[in-house]
C-alpha atoms as a PDB file:
ATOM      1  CA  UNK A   1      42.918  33.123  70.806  1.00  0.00           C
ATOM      2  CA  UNK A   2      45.628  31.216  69.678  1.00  0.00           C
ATOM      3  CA  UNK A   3      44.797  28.510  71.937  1.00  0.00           C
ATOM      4  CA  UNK A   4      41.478  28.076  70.040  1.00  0.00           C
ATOM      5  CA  UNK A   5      42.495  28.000  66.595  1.00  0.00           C
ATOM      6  CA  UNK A   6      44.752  25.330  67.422  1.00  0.00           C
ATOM      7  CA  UNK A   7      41.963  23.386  69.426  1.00  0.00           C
ATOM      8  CA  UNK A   8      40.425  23.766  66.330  1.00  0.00           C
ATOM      9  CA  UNK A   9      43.480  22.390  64.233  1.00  0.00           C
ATOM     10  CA  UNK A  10      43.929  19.188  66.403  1.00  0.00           C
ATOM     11  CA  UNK A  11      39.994  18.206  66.277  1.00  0.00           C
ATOM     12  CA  UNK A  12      39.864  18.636  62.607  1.00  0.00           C
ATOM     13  CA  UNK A  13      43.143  16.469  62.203  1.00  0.00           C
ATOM     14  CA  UNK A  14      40.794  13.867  63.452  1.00  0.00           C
ATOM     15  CA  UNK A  15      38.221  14.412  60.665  1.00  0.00           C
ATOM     16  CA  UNK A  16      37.893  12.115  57.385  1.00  0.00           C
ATOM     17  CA  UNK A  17      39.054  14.421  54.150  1.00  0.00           C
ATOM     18  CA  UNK A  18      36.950  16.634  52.657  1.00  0.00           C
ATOM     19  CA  UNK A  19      34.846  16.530  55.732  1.00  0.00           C
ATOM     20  CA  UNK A  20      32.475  20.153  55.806  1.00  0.00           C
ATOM     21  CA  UNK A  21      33.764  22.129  58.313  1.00  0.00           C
ATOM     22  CA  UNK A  22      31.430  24.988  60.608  1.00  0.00           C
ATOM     23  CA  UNK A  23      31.672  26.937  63.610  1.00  0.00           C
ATOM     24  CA  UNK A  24      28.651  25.139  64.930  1.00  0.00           C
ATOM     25  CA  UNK A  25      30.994  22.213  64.845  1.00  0.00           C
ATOM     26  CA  UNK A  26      33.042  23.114  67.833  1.00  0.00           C
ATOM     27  CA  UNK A  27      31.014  25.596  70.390  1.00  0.00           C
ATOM     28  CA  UNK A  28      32.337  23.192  72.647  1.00  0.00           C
ATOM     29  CA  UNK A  29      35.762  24.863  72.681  1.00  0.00           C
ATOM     30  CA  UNK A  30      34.257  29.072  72.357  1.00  0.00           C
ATOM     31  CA  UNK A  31      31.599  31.121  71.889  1.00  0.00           C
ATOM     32  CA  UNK A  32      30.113  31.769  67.888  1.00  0.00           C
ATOM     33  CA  UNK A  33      31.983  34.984  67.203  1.00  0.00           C
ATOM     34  CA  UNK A  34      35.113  34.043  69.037  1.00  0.00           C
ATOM     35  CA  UNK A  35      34.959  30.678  66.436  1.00  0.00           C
ATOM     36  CA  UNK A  36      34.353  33.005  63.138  1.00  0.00           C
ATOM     37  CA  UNK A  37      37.264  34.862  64.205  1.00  0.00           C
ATOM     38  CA  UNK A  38      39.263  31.896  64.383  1.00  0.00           C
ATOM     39  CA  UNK A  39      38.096  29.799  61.610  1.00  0.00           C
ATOM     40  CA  UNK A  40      38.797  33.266  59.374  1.00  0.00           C
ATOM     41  CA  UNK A  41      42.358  32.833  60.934  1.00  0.00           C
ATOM     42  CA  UNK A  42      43.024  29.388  59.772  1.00  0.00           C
ATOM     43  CA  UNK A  43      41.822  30.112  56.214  1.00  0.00           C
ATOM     44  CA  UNK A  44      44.361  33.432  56.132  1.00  0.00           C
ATOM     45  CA  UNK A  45      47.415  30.799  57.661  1.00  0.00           C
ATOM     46  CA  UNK A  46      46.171  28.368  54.838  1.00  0.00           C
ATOM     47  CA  UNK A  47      45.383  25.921  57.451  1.00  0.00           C
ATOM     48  CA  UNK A  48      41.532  25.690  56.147  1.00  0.00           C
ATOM     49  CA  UNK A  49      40.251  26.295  53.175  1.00  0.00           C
ATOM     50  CA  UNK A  50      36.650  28.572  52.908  1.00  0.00           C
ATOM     51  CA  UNK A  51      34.424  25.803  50.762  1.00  0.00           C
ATOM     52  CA  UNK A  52      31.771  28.329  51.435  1.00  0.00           C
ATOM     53  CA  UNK A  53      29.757  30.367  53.268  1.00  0.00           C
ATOM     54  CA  UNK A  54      30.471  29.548  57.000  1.00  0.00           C
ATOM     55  CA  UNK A  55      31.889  26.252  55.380  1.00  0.00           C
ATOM     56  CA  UNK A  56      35.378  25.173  55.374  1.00  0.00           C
ATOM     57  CA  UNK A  57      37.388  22.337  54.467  1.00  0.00           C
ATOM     58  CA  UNK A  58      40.630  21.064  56.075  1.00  0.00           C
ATOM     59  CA  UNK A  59      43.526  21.193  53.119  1.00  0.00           C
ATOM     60  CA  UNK A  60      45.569  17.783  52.429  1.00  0.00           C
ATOM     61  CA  UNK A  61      49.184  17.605  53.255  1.00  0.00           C
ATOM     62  CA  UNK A  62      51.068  15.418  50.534  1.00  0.00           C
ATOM     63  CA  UNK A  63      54.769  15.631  49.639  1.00  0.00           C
ATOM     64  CA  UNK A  64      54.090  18.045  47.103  1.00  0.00           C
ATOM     65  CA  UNK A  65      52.678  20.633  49.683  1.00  0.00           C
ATOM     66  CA  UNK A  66      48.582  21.156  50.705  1.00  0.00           C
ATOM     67  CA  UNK A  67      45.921  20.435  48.393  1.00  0.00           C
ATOM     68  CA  UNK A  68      42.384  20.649  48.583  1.00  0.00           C
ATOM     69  CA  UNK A  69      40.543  17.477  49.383  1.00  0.00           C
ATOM     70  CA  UNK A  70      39.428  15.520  46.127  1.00  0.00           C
ATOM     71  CA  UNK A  71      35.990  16.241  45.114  1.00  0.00           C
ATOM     72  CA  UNK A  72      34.662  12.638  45.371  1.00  0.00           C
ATOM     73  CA  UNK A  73      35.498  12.809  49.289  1.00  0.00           C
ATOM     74  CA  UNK A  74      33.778  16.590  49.709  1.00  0.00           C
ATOM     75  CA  UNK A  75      30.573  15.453  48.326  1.00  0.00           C
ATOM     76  CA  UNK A  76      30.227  11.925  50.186  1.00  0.00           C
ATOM     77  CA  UNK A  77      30.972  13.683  53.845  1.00  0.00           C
ATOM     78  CA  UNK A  78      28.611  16.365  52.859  1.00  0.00           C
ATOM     79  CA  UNK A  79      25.552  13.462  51.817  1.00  0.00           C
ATOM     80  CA  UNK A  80      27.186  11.462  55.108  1.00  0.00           C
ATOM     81  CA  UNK A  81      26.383  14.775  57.409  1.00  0.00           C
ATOM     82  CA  UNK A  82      23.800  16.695  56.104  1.00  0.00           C
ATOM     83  CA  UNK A  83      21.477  13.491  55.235  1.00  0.00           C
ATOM     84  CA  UNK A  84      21.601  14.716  51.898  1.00  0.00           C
ATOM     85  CA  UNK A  85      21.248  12.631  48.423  1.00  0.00           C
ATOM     86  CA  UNK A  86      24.602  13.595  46.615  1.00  0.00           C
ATOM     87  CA  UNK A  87      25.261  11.843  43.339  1.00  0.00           C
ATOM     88  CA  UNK A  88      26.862  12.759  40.086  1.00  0.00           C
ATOM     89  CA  UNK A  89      24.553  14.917  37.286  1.00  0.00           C
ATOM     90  CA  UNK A  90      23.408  13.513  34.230  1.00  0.00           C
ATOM     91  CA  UNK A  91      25.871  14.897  32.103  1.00  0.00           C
ATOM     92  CA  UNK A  92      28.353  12.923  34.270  1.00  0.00           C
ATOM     93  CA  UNK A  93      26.536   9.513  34.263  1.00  0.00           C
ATOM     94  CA  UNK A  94      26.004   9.918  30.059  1.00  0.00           C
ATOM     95  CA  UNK A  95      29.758  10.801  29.853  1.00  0.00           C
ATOM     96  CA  UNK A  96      30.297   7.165  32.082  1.00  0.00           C
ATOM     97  CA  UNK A  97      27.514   5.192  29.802  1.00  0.00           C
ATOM     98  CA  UNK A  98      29.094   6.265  26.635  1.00  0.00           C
ATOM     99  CA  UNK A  99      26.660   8.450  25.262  1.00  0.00           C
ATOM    100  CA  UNK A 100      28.567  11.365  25.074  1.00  0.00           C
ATOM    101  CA  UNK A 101      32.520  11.772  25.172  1.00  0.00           C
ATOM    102  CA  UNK A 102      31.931  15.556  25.954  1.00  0.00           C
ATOM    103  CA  UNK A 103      33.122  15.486  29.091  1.00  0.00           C
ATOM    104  CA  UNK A 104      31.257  18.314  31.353  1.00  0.00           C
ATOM    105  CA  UNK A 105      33.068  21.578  31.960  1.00  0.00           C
ATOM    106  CA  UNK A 106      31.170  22.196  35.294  1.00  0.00           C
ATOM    107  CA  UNK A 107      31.703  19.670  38.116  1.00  0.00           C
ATOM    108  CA  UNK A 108      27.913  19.476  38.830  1.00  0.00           C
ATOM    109  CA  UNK A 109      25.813  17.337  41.505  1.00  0.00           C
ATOM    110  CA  UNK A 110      22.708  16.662  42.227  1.00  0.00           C
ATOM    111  CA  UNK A 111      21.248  16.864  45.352  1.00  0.00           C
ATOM    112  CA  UNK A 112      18.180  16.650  47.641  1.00  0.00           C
ATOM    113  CA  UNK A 113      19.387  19.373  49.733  1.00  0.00           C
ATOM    114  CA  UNK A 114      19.564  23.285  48.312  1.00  0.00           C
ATOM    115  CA  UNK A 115      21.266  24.519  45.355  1.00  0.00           C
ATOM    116  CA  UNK A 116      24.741  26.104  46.246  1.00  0.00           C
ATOM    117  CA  UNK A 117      28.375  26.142  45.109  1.00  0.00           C
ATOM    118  CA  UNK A 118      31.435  24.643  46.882  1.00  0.00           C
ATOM    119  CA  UNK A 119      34.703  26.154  46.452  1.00  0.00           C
ATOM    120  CA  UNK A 120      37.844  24.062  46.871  1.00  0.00           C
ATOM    121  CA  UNK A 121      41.247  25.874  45.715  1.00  0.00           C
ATOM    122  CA  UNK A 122      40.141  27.008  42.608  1.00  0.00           C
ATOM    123  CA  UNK A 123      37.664  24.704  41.344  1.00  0.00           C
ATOM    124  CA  UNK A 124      33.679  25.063  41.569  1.00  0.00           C
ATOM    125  CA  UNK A 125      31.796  22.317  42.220  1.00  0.00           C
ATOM    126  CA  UNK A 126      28.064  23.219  41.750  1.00  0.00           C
ATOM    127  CA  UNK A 127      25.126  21.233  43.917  1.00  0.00           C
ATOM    128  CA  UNK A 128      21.915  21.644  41.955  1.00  0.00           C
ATOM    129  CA  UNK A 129      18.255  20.664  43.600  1.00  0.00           C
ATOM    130  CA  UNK A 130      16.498  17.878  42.035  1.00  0.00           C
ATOM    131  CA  UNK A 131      13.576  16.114  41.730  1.00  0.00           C
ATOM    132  CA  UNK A 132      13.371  12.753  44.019  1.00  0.00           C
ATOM    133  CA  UNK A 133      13.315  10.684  40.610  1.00  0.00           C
ATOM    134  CA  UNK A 134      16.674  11.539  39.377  1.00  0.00           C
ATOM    135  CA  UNK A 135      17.735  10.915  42.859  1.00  0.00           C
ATOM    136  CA  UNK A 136      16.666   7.752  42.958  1.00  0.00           C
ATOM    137  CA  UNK A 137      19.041   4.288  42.837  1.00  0.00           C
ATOM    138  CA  UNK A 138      21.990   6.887  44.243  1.00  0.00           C
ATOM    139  CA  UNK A 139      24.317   4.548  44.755  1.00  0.00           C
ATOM    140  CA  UNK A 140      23.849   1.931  41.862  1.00  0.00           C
ATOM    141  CA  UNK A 141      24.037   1.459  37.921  1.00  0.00           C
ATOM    142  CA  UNK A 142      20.497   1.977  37.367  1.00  0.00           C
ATOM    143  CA  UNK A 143      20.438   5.145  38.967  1.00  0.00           C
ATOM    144  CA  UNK A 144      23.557   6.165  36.736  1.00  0.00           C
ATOM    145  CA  UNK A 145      21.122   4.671  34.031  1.00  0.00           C
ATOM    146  CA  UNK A 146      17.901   6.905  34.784  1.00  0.00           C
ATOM    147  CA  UNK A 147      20.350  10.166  35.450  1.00  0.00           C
ATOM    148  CA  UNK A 148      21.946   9.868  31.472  1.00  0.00           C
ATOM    149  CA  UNK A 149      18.107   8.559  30.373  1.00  0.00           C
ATOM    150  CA  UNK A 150      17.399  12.170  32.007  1.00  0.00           C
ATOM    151  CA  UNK A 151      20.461  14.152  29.971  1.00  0.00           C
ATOM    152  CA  UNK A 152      19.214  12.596  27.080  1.00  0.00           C
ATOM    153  CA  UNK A 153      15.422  13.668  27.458  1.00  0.00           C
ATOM    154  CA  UNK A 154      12.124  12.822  25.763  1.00  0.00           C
ATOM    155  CA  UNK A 155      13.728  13.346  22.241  1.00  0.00           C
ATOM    156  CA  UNK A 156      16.692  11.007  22.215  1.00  0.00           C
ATOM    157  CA  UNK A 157      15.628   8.490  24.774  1.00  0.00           C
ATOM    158  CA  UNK A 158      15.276   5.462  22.775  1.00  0.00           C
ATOM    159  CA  UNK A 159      18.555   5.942  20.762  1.00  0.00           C
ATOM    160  CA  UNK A 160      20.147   6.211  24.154  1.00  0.00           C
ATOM    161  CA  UNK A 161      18.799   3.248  25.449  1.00  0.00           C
ATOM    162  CA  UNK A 162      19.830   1.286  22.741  1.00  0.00           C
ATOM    163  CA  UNK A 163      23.149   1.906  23.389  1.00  0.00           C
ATOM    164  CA  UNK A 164      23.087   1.802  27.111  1.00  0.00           C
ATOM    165  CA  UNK A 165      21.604  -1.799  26.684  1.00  0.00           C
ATOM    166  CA  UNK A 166      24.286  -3.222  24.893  1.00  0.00           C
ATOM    167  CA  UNK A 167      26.663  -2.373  27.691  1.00  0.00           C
ATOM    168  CA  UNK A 168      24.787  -3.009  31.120  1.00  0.00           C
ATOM    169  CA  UNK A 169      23.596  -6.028  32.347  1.00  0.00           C
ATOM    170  CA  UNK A 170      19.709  -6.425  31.730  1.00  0.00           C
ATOM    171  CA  UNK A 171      19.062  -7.031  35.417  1.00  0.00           C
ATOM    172  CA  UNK A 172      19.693  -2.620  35.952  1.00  0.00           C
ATOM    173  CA  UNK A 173      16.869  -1.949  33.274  1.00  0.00           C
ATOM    174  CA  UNK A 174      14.811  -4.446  35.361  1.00  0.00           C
ATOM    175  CA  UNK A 175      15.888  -2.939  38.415  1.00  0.00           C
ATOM    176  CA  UNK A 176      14.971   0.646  36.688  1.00  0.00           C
ATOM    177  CA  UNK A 177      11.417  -0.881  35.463  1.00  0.00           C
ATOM    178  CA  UNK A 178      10.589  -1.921  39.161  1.00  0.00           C
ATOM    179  CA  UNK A 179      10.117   1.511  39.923  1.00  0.00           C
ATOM    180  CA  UNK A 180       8.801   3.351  37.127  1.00  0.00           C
ATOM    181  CA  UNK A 181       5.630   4.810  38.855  1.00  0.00           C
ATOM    182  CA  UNK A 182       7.997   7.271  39.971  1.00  0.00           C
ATOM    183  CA  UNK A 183       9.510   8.488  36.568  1.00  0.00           C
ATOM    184  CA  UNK A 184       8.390  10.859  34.220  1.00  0.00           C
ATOM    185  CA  UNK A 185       5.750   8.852  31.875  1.00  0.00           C
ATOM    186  CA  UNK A 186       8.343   9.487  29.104  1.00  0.00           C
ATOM    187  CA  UNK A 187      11.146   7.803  30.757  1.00  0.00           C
ATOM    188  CA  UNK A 188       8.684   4.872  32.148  1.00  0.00           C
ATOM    189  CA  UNK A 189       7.074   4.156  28.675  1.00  0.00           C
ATOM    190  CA  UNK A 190      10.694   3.856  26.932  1.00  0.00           C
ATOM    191  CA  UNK A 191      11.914   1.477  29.443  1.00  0.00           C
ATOM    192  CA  UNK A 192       8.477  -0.724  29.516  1.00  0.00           C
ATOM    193  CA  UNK A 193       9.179  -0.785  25.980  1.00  0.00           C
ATOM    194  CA  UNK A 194      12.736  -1.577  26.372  1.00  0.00           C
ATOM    195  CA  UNK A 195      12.278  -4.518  29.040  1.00  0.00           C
ATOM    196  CA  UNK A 196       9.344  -5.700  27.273  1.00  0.00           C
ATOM    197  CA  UNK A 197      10.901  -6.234  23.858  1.00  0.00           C
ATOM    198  CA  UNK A 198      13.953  -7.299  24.928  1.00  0.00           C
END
């Protein structure tokens, strides 16, 4: 057995960090239970860290001893390998815009993939379901834009996007306006408005 835990170790030294780890993974070096058994191994040796159930995470070796991988890098091989939409939740993007200097307590995601929680060391990172919309633009401003336009809601939209517009280019609310047929109608009217009168 010891053999395959440390067929295990070598392949996953290969592996970016924060890279999900399974059993289903490596059934090319043993058969399912065989794996559980030594997956369950590393994680008692502190060579793996359980993210979840069945998922694991490889710990980072530093000069201050192991850590877990960094958040950032857990989410983006997750999206990478599950074909997933990952991206940050709207309390996050209205924290980054300047609407808010609460800064969330929960490490939360969005996602187009099933609600769970991630556990690295001690921290909880929670990936919630959403709708396509707030998914949309994953990777640039204006989806950072729509997200804290989201947070804010029906009620405060317009005083958010007055301040949003004074510190993104116009070009993102342009971007955002582009697409509107796919926001809510309350979202889509205060951004016609905002593009129109601008």
């Amino acid at each position: 057995m010891k053999r395959l835990t440390e067929s295990i170790l070598q392949e996953t030294a290969t592996l970016p960090e924060g890279t999900p780890i399974t059993a289903k993974m490596w059934l090319h070096l043993g058969n399912r239970a065989a794996l559980d058994q030594a997956l369950s191994r590393l994680v008692r040796r502190g060579k793996l860290l359980r993210a979840g159930r069945g998922v694991y995470v490889a710990p980072v070796a530093s000069r201050f001893g192991s850590r877990a991988p960094s958040v950032q890098k857990v989410v983006e091989e997750l999206s990478l390998r599950r074909g997933e939409t990952v991206v940050p939740s709207g309390a996050s993007a209205a924290n980054a815009l300047g609407l808010t200097t609460q800064v969330p307590t929960r490490t939360v995601y969005l996602t187009s993939g099933r609600s769970r929680k991630i556990t690295l060391d001690k921290q909880i990172v929670h990936l919630q379901h959403a709708p396509s919309w707030q998914l949309m633009l994953a990777k640039e401003p204006a989806g950072e834009i729509v997200r804290a336009l989201a947070w804010a809601g029906p009620e405060r939209v317009n005083r958010a996007l007055k301040e949003i517009e004074v510190k993104v280019p116009r070009s993102e609310f342009r971007r955002i306006s582009q697409q509107s047929s796919l926001l809510p109608l309350w979202m889509a009217t205060a951004l016609c408005q905002a593009v129109h009168y601008a």
